[in-house]
Every structure is written in C-alpha cells, then in structure tokens.
Protein backbone atom coordinates (compact mmCIF):
# COMPACT_ATOMS: atom_id res chain seq x y z
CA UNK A 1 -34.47 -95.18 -0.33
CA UNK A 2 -35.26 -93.82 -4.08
CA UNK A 3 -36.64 -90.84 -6.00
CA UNK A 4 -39.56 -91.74 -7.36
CA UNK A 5 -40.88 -90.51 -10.42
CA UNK A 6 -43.85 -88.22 -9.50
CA UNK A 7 -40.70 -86.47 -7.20
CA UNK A 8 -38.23 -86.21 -10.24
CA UNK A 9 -41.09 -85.02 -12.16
CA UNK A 10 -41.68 -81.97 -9.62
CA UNK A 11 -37.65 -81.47 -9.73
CA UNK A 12 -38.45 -80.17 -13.19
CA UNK A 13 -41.22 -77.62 -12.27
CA UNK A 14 -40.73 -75.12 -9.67
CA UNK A 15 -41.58 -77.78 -6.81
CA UNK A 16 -39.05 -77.68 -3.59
CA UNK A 17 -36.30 -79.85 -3.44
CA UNK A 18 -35.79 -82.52 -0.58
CA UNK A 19 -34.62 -80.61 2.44
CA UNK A 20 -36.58 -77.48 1.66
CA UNK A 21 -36.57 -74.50 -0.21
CA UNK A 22 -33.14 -72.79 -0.43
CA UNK A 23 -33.38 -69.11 0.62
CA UNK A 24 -33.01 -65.74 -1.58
CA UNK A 25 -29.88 -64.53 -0.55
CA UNK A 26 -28.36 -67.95 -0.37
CA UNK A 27 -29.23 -68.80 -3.84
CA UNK A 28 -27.98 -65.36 -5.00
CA UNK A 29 -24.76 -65.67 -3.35
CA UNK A 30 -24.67 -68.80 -4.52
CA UNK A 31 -25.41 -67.27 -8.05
CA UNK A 32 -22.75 -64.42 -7.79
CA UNK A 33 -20.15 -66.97 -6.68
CA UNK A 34 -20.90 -69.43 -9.79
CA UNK A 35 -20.22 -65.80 -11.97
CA UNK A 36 -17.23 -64.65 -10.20
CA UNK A 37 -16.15 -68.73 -11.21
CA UNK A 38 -16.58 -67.99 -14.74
CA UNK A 39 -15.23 -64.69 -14.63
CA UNK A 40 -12.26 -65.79 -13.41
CA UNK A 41 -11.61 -68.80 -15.44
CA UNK A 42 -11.98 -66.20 -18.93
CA UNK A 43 -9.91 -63.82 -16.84
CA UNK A 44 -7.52 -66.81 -16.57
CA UNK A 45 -7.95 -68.69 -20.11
CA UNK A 46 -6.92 -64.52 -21.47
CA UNK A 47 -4.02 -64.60 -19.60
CA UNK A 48 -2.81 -67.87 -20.48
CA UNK A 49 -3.38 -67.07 -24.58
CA UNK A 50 -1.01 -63.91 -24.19
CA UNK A 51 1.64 -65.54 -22.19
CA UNK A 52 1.08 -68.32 -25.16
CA UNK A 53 1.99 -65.44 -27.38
CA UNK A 54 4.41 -64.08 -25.69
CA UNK A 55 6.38 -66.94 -25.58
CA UNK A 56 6.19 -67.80 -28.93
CA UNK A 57 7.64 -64.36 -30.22
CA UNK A 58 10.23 -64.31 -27.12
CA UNK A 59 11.16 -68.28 -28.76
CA UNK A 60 11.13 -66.46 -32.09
CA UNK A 61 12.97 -63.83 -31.00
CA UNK A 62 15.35 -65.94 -29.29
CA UNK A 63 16.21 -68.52 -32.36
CA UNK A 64 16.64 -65.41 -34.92
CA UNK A 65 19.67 -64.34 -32.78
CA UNK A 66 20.96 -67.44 -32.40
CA UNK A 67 20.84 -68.05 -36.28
CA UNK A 68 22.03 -64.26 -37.05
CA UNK A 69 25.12 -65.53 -34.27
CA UNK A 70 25.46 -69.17 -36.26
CA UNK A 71 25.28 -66.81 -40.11
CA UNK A 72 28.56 -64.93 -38.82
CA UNK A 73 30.60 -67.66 -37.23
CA UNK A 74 30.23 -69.53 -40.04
CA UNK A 75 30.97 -66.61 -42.27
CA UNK A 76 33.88 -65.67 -40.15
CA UNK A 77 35.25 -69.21 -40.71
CA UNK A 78 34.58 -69.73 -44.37
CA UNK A 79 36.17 -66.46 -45.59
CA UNK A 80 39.24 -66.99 -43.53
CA UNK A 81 39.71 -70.62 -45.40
CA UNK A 82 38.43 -69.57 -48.95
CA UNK A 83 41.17 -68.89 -51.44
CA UNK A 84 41.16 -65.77 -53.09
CA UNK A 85 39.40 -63.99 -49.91
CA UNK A 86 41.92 -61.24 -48.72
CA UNK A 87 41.43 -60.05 -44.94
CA UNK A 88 42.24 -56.10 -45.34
CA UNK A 89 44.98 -55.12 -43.66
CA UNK A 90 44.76 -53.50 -40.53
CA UNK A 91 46.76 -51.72 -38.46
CA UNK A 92 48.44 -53.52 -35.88
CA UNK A 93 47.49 -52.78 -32.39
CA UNK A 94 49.13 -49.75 -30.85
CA UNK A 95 51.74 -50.94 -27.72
CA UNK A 96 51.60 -50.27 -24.08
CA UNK A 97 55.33 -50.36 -23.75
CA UNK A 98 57.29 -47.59 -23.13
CA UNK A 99 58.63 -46.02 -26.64
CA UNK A 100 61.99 -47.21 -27.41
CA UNK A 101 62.40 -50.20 -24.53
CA UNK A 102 63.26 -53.61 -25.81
CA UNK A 103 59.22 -54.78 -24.90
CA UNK A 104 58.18 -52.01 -27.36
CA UNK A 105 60.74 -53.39 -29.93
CA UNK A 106 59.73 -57.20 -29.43
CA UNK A 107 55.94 -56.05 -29.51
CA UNK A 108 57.05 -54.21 -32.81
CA UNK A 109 58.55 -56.58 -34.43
CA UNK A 110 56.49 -59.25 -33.85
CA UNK A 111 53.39 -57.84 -35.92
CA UNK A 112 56.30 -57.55 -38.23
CA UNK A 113 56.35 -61.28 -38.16
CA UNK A 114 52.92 -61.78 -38.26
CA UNK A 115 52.12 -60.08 -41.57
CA UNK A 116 54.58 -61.99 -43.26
CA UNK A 117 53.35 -65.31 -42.08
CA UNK A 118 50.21 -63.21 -43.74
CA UNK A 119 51.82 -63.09 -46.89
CA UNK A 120 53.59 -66.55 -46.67
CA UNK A 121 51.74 -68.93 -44.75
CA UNK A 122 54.62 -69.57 -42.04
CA UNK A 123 56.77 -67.77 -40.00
CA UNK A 124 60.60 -66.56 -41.40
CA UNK A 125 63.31 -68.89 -40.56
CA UNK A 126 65.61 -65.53 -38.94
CA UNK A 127 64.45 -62.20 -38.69
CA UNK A 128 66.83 -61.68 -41.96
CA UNK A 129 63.88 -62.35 -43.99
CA UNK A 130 61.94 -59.32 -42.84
CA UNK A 131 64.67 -57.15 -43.97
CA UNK A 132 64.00 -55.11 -46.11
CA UNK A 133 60.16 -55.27 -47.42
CA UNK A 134 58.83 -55.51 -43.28
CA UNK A 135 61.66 -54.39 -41.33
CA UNK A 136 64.56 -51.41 -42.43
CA UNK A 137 67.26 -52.62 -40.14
CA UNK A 138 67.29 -55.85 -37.76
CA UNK A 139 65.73 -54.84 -34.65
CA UNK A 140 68.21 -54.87 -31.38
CA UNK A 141 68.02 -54.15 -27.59
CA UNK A 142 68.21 -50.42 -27.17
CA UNK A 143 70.19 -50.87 -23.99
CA UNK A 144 72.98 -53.76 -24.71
CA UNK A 145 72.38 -53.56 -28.07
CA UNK A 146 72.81 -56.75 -28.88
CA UNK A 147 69.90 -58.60 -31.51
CA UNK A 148 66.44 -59.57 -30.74
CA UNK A 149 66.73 -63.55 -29.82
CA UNK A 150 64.50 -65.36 -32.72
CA UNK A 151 63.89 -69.29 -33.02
CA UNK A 152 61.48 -70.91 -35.52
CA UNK A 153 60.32 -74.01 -35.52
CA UNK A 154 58.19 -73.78 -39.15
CA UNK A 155 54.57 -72.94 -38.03
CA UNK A 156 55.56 -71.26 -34.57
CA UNK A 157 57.99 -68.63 -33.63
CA UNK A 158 59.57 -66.74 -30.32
CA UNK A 159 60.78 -63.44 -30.28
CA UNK A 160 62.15 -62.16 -27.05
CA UNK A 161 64.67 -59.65 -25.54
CA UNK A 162 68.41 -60.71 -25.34
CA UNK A 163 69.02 -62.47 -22.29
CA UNK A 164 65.04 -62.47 -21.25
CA UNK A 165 63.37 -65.85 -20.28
CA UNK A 166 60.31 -67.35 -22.21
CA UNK A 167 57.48 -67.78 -19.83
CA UNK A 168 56.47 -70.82 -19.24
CA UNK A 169 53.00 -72.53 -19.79
C-alpha cells in the first residue's frame, strides 16, 4: 500500500492528510509545545555558554594561583642557594619556657647555635666557640649548675640539660 502521486501532490496544498483533519486546539497545542521545545533548548544552549565561561575563568583563575604558588617556591629555594643572597636576620623566636629554667637556657642557646652555623656553614665543635661574639659566658643549669651537655657530629648538633635524656625518634 503506497502514496500515490495525485495524494502527495494534495499533501502540499491545504488537502487533509490520511486519517483526517487534525483539530484546532490539537494542532495549537501541538504548536505551543513545538515553541516551549525551542524555548527551552536556547534557554538551555545560554546556560551551557556561561557555565562554558565560567569554567574557563574559574580554570584561569585556578592555574594563576598555582603559578603565583610555583613563582615563590622556586624563589624561596633559589635565594636560599644563591651566593651572595643574605637572609636578614631575624629575631629568634621568643620561648615558652619559664625565664631562667634550664629549657629556657637550652632554647636560648640553641638559636645561639643556629646563627653561627648561619655565619659558618656548620655547627661549633663545643659551645667554646660561641664565646664571646654569640654567647658572654658558657651557658649552665641554673639549678646544679653544672654546663649545658653539647655533642657535634659536623653538620648536626644536641644541646640538652645536664643529666636530661635525648628523645628518641
């Protein structure tokens, strides 16, 4: 069973289709549901350009921090290595020990030992060597008074309180 041509001729002119005529408000719904479509599908192709955008910014947005975050690493690195860079000085941190116990001593004199590995690239082979440009006197134990145990090994050091063990790792 076939369309013949006199019927495909009367598809293009305002004949009736096979079936019958559809009615008004069927066709119109029809009609308003076909717009709504295409309404929704610009509604849709809008939304998807801006996210587009969006992301791209957010992305761009996202690899400028990481390259700001890679720019002072590697900055932080290179002037630490770079002869003829000088770190300023700053003031070592204040202590948490109780003023005039042997921790606050040790914690003392150990930034003492730490700015002259500054100065010399490795730590002092007895605390001798910090008297007199870092230290006045050699530090001691305010209670027994005895010295501040020292031991160097040539790039590390320990520093502790007479009698006190090292904690272990």
């Amino acid at each position: 069973m076939g369309i013949s041509t006199a019927q495909v001729n009367r598809v293009g002119s305002s004949a009736p289709l096979p079936g019958g005529p559809l009615s008004r408000d069927f066709r119109d719904t029809i009609q308003d549901l076909a717009k709504q479509a295409q309404d929704d599908d610009r509604r849709a192709e809008e939304e998807a350009r801006k996210l587009r955008r969006r992301r791209s910014f957010s992305r761009f947005v996202t690899v400028g921090v990481f390259l700001i975050a890679v720019e002072f690493t590697s900055l932080a690195i290179l002037s630490r290595h770079q002869p003829g860079v000088v770190a300023k000085n700053a003031a070592p941190p204040r202590s948490l020990f109780a003023p005039g116990t042997c921790n606050a001593i040790v914690f003392d004199t150990y930034w003492k030992v730490v700015h002259y590995i500054k100065d010399v690239d490795h730590p002092p082979a007895s605390l001798n060597d910090l008297v007199p440009k870092y230290l006045d006197k050699l530090p001691s134990d305010p209670v027994t008074g005895e010295p501040l145990e020292y031991s160097s090994d040539g790039s590390r050091f320990n520093l502790n309180c007479p009698g006190a063990r090292p904690a272990r790792r």
